[in-house]
PDB file of N, CA and C in Angstrom:
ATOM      1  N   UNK A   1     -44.567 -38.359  28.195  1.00  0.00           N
ATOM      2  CA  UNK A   1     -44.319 -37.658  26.985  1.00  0.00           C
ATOM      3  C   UNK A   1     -43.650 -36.315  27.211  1.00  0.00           C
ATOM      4  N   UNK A   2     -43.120 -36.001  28.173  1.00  0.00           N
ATOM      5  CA  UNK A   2     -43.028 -34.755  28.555  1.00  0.00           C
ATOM      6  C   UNK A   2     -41.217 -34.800  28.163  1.00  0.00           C
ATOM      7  N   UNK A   3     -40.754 -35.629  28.067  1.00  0.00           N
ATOM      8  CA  UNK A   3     -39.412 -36.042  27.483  1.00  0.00           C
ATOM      9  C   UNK A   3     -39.545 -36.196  26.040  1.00  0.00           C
ATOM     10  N   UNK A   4     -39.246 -35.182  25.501  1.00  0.00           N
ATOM     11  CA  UNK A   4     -39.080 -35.135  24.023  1.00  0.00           C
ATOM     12  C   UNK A   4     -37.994 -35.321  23.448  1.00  0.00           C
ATOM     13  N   UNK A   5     -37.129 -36.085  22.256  1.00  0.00           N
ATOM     14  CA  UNK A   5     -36.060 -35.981  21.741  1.00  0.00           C
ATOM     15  C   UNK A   5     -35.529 -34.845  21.319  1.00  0.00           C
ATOM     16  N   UNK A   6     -34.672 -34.553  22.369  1.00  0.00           N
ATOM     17  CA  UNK A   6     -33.887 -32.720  21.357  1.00  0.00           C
ATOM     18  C   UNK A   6     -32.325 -33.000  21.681  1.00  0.00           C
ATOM     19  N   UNK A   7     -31.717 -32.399  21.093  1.00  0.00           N
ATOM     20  CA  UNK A   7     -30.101 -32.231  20.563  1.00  0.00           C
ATOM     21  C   UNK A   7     -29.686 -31.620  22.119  1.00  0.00           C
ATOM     22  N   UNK A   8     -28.622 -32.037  22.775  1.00  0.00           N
ATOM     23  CA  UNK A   8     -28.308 -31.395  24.306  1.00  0.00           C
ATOM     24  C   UNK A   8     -28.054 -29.445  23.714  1.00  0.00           C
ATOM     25  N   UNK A   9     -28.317 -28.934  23.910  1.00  0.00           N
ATOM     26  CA  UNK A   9     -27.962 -27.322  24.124  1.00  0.00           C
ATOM     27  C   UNK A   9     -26.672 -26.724  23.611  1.00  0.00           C
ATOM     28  N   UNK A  10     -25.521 -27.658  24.124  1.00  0.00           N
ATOM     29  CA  UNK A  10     -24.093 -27.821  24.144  1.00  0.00           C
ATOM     30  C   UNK A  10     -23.910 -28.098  22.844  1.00  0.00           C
ATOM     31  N   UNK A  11     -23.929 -29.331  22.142  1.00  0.00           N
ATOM     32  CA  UNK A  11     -23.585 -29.983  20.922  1.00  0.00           C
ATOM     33  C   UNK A  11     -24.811 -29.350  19.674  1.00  0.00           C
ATOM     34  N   UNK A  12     -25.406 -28.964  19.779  1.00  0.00           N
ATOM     35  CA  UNK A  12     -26.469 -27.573  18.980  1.00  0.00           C
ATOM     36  C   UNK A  12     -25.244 -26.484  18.802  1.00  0.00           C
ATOM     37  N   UNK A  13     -24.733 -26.138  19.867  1.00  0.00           N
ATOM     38  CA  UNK A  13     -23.428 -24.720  19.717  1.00  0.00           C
ATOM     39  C   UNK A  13     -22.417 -25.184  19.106  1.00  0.00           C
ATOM     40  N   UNK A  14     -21.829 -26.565  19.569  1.00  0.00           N
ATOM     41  CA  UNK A  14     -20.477 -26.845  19.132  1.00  0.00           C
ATOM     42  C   UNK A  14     -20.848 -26.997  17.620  1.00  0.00           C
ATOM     43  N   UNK A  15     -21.691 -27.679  17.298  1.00  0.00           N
ATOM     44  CA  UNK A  15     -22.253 -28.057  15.458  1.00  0.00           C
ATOM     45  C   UNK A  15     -22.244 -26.545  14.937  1.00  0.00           C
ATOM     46  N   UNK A  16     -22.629 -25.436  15.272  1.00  0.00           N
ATOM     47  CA  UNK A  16     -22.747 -24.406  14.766  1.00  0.00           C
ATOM     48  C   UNK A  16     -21.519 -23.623  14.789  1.00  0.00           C
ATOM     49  N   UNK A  17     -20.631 -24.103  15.858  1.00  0.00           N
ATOM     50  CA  UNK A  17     -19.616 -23.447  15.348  1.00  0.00           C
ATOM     51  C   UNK A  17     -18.613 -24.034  14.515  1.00  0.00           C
ATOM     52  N   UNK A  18     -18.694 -24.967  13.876  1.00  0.00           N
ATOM     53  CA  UNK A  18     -17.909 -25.499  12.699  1.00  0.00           C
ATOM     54  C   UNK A  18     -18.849 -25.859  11.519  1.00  0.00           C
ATOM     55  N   UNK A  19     -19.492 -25.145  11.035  1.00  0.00           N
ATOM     56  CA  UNK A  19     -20.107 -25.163   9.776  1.00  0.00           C
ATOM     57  C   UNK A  19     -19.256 -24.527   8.775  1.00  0.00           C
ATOM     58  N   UNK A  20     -19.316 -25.251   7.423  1.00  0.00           N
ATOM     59  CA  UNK A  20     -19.059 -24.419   6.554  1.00  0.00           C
ATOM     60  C   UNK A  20     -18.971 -23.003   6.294  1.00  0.00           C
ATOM     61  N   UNK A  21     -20.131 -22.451   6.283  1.00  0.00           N
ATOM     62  CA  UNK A  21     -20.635 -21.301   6.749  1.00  0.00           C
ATOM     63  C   UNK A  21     -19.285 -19.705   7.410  1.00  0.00           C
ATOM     64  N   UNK A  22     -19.191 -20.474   8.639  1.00  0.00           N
ATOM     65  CA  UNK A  22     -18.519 -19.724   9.155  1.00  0.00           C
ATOM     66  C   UNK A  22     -17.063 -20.105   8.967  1.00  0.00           C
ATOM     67  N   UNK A  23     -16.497 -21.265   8.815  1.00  0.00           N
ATOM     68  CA  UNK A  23     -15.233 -21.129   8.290  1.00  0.00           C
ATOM     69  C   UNK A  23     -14.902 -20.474   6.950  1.00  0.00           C
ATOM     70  N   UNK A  24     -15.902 -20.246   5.910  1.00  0.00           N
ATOM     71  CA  UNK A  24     -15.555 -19.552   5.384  1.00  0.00           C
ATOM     72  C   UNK A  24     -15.711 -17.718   5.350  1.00  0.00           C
ATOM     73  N   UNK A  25     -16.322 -17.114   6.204  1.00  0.00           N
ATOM     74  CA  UNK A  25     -16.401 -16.033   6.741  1.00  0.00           C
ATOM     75  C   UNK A  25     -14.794 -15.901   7.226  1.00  0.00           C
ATOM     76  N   UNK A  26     -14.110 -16.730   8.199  1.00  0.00           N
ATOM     77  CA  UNK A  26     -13.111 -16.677   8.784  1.00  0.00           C
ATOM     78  C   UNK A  26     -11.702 -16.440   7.686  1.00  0.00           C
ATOM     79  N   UNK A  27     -11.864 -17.251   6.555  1.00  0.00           N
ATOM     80  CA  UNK A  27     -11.054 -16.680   5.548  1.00  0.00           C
ATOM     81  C   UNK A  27     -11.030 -15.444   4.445  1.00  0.00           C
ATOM     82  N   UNK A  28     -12.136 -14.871   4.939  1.00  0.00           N
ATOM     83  CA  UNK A  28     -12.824 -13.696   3.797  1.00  0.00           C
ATOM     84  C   UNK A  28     -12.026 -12.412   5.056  1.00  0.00           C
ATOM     85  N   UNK A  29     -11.820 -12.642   6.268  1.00  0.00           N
ATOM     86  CA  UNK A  29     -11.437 -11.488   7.083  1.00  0.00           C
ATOM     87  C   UNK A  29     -10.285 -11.429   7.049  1.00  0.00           C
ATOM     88  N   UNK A  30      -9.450 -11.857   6.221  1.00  0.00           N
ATOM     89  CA  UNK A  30      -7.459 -11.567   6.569  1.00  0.00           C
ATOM     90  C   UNK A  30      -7.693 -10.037   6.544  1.00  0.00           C
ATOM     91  N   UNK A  31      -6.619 -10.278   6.945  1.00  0.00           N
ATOM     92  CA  UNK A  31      -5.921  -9.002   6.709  1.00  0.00           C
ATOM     93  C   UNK A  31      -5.639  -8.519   5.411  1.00  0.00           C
ATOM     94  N   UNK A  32      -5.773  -6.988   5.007  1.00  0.00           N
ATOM     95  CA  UNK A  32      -5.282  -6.627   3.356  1.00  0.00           C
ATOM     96  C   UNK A  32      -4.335  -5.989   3.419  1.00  0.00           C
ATOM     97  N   UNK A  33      -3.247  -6.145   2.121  1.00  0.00           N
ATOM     98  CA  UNK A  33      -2.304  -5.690   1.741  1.00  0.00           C
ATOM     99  C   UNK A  33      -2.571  -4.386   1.712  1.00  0.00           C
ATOM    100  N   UNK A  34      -1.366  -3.513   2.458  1.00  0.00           N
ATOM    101  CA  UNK A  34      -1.982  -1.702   2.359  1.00  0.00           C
ATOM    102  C   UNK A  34      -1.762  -1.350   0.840  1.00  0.00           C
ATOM    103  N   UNK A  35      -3.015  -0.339   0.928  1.00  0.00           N
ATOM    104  CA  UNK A  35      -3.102   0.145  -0.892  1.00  0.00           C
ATOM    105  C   UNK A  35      -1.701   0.761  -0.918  1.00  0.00           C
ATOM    106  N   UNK A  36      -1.677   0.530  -2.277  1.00  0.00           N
ATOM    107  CA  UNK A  36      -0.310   1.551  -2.908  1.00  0.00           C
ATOM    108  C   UNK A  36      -0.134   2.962  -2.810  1.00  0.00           C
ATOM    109  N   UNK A  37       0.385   3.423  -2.530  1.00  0.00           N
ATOM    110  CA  UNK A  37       0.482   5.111  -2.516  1.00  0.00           C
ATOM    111  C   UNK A  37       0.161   5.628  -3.909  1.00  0.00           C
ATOM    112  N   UNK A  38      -0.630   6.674  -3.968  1.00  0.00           N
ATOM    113  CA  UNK A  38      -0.613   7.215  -5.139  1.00  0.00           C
ATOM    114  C   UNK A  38       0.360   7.951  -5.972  1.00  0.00           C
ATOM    115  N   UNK A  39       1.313   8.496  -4.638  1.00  0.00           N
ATOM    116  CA  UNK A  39       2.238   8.968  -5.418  1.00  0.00           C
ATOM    117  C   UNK A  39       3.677   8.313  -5.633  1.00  0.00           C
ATOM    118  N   UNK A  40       4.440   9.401  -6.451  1.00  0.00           N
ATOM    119  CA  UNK A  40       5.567   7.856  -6.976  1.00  0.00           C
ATOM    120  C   UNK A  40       6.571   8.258  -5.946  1.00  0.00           C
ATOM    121  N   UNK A  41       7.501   7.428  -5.862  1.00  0.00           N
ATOM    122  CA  UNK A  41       8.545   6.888  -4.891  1.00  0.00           C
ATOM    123  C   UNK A  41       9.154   8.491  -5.020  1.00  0.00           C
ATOM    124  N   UNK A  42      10.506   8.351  -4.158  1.00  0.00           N
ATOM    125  CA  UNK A  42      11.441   9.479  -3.539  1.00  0.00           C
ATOM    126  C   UNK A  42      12.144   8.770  -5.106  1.00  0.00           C
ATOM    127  N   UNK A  43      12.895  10.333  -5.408  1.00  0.00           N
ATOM    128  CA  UNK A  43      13.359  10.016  -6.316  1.00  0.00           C
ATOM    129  C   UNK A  43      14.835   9.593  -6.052  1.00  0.00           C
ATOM    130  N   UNK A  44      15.909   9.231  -6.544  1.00  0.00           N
ATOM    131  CA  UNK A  44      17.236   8.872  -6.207  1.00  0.00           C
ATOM    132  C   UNK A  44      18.349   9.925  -6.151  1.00  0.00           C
ATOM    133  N   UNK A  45      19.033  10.574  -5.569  1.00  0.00           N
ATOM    134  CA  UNK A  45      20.245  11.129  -5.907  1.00  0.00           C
ATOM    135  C   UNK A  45      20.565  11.352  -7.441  1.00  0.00           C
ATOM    136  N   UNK A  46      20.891   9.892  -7.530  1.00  0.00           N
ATOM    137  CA  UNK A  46      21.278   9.971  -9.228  1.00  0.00           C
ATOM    138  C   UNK A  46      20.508  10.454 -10.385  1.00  0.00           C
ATOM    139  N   UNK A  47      18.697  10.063  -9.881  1.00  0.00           N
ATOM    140  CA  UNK A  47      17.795  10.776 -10.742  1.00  0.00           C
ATOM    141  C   UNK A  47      17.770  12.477 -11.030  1.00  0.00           C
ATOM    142  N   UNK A  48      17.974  12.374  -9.802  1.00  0.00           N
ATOM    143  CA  UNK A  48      18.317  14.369  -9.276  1.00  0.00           C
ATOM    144  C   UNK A  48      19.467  15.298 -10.361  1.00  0.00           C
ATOM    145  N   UNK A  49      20.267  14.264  -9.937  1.00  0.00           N
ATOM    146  CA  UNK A  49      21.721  15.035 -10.168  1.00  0.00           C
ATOM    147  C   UNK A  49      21.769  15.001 -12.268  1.00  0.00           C
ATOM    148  N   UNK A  50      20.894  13.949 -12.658  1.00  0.00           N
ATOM    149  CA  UNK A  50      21.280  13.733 -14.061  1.00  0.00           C
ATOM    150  C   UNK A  50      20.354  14.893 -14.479  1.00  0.00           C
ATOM    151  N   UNK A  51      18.670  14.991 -14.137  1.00  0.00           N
ATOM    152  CA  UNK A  51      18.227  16.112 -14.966  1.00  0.00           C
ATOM    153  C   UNK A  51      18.798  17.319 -14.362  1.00  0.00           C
ATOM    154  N   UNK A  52      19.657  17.494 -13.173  1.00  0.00           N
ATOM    155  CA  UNK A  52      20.172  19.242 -13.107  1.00  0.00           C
ATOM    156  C   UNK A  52      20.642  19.113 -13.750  1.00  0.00           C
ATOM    157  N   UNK A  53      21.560  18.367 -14.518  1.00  0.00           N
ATOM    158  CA  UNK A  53      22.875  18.294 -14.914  1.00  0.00           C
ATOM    159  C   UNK A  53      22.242  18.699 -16.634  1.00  0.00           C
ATOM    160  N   UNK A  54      21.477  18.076 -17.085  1.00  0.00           N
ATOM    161  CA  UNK A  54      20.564  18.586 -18.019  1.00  0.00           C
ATOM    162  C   UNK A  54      20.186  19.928 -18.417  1.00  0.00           C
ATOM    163  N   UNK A  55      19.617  20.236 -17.383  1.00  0.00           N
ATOM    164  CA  UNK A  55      19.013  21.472 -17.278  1.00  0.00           C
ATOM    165  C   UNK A  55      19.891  22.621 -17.140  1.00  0.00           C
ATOM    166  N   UNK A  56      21.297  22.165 -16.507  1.00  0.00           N
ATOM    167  CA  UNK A  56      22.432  23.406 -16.444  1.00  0.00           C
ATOM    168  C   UNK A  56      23.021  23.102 -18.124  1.00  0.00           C
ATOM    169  N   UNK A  57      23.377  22.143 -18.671  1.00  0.00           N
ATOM    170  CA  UNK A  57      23.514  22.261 -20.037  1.00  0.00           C
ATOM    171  C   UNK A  57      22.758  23.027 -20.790  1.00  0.00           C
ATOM    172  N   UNK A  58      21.155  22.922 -20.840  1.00  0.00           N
ATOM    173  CA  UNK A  58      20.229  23.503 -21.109  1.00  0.00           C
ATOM    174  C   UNK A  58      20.375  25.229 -21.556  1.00  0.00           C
ATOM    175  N   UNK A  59      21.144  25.759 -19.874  1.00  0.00           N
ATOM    176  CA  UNK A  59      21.152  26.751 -19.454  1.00  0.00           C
ATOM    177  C   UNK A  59      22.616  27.758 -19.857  1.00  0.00           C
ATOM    178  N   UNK A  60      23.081  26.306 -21.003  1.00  0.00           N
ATOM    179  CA  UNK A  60      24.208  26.905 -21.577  1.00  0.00           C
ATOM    180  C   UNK A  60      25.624  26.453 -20.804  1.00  0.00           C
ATOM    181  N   UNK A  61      25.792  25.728 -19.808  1.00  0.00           N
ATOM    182  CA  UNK A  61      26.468  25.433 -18.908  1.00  0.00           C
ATOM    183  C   UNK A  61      27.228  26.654 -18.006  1.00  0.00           C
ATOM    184  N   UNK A  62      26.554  27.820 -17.633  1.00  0.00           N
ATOM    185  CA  UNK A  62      27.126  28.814 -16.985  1.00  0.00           C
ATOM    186  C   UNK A  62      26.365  28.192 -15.376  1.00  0.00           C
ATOM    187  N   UNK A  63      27.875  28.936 -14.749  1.00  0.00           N
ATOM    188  CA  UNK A  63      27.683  28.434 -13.140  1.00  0.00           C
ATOM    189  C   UNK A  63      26.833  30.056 -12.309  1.00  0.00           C
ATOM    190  N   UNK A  64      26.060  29.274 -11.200  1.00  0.00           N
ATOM    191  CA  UNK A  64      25.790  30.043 -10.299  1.00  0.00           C
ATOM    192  C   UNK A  64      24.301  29.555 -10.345  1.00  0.00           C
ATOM    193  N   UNK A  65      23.992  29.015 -10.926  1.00  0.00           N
ATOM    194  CA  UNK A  65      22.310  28.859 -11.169  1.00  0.00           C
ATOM    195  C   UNK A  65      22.190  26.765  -9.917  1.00  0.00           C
ATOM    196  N   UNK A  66      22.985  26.612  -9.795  1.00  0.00           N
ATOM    197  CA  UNK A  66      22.721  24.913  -9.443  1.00  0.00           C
ATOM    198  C   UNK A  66      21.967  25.021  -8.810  1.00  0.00           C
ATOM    199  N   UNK A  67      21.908  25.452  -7.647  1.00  0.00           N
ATOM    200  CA  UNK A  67      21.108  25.327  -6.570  1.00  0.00           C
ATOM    201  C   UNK A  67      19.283  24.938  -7.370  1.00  0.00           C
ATOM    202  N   UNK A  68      19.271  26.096  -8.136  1.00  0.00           N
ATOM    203  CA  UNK A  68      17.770  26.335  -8.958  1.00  0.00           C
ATOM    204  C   UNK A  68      17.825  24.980  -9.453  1.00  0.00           C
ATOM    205  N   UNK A  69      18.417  24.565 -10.824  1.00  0.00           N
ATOM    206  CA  UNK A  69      18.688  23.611 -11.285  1.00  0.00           C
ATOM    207  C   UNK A  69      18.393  22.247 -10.571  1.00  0.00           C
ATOM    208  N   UNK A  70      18.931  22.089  -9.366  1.00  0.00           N
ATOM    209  CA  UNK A  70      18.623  20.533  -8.465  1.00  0.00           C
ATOM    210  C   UNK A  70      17.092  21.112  -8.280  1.00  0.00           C
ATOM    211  N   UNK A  71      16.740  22.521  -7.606  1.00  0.00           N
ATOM    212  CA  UNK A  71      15.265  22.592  -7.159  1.00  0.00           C
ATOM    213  C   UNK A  71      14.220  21.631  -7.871  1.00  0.00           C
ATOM    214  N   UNK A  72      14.477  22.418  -9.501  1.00  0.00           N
ATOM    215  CA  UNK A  72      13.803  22.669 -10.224  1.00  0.00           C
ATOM    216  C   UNK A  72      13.444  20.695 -10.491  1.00  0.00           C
ATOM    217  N   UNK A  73      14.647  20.186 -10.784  1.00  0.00           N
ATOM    218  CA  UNK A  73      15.107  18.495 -11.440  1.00  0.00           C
ATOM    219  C   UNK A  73      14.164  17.945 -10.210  1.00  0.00           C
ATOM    220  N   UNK A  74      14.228  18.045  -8.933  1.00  0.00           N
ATOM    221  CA  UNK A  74      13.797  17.958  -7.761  1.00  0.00           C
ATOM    222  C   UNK A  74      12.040  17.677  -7.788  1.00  0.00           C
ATOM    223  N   UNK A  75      11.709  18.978  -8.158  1.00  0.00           N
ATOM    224  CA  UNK A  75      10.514  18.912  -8.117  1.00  0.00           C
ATOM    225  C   UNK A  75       9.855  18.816  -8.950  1.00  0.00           C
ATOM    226  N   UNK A  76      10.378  18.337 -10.351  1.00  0.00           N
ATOM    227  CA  UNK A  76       9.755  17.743 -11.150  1.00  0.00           C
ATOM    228  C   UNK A  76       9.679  16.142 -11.153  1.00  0.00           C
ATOM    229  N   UNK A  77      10.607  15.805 -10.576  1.00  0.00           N
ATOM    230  CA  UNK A  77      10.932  14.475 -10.086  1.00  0.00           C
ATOM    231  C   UNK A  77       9.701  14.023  -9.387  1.00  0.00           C
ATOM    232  N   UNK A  78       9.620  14.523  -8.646  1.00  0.00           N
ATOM    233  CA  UNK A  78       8.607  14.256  -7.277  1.00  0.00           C
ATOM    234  C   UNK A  78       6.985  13.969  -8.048  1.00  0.00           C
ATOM    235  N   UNK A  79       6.862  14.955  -8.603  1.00  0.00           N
ATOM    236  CA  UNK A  79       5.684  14.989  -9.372  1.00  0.00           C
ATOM    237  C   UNK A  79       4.614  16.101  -8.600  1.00  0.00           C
TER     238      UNK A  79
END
């Protein structure tokens, strides 16, 4: 009696490692899509150039101020 029926050691591990169980653990670990940035994108050239272009109208269309003008379109852009 000293020979009891038991499962070999080996095939106990291999059964445990294909359970349900853990194949689905294995699909819960992908990889994640990186979060979105909170802030908004670079703005475009063209976005830039239309509110200076605004804002120097604004300003009556007298020259010498642009530089301010892109700053200003610039960093409102940006947020």
């Amino acid at each position: 009696m000293a020979e009891a029926k038991k499962a070999p050691a080996k095939a106990a591990k291999t059964a445990a490692k294909n359970t349900p169980a853990k194949a689905a653990v294995k699909t819960t670990t992908a990889k994640k899509a990186p979060a979105k940035a909170a802030k908004k994108s670079e703005p475009t050239y063209e976005q830039i150039s239309a509110l200076a272009h605004k804002y120097w109208q604004e300003r009556g269309g007298h020259h010498g101020s642009d530089a301010q003008d892109w700053l200003r379109a610039e960093k409102e852009l940006k947020g």
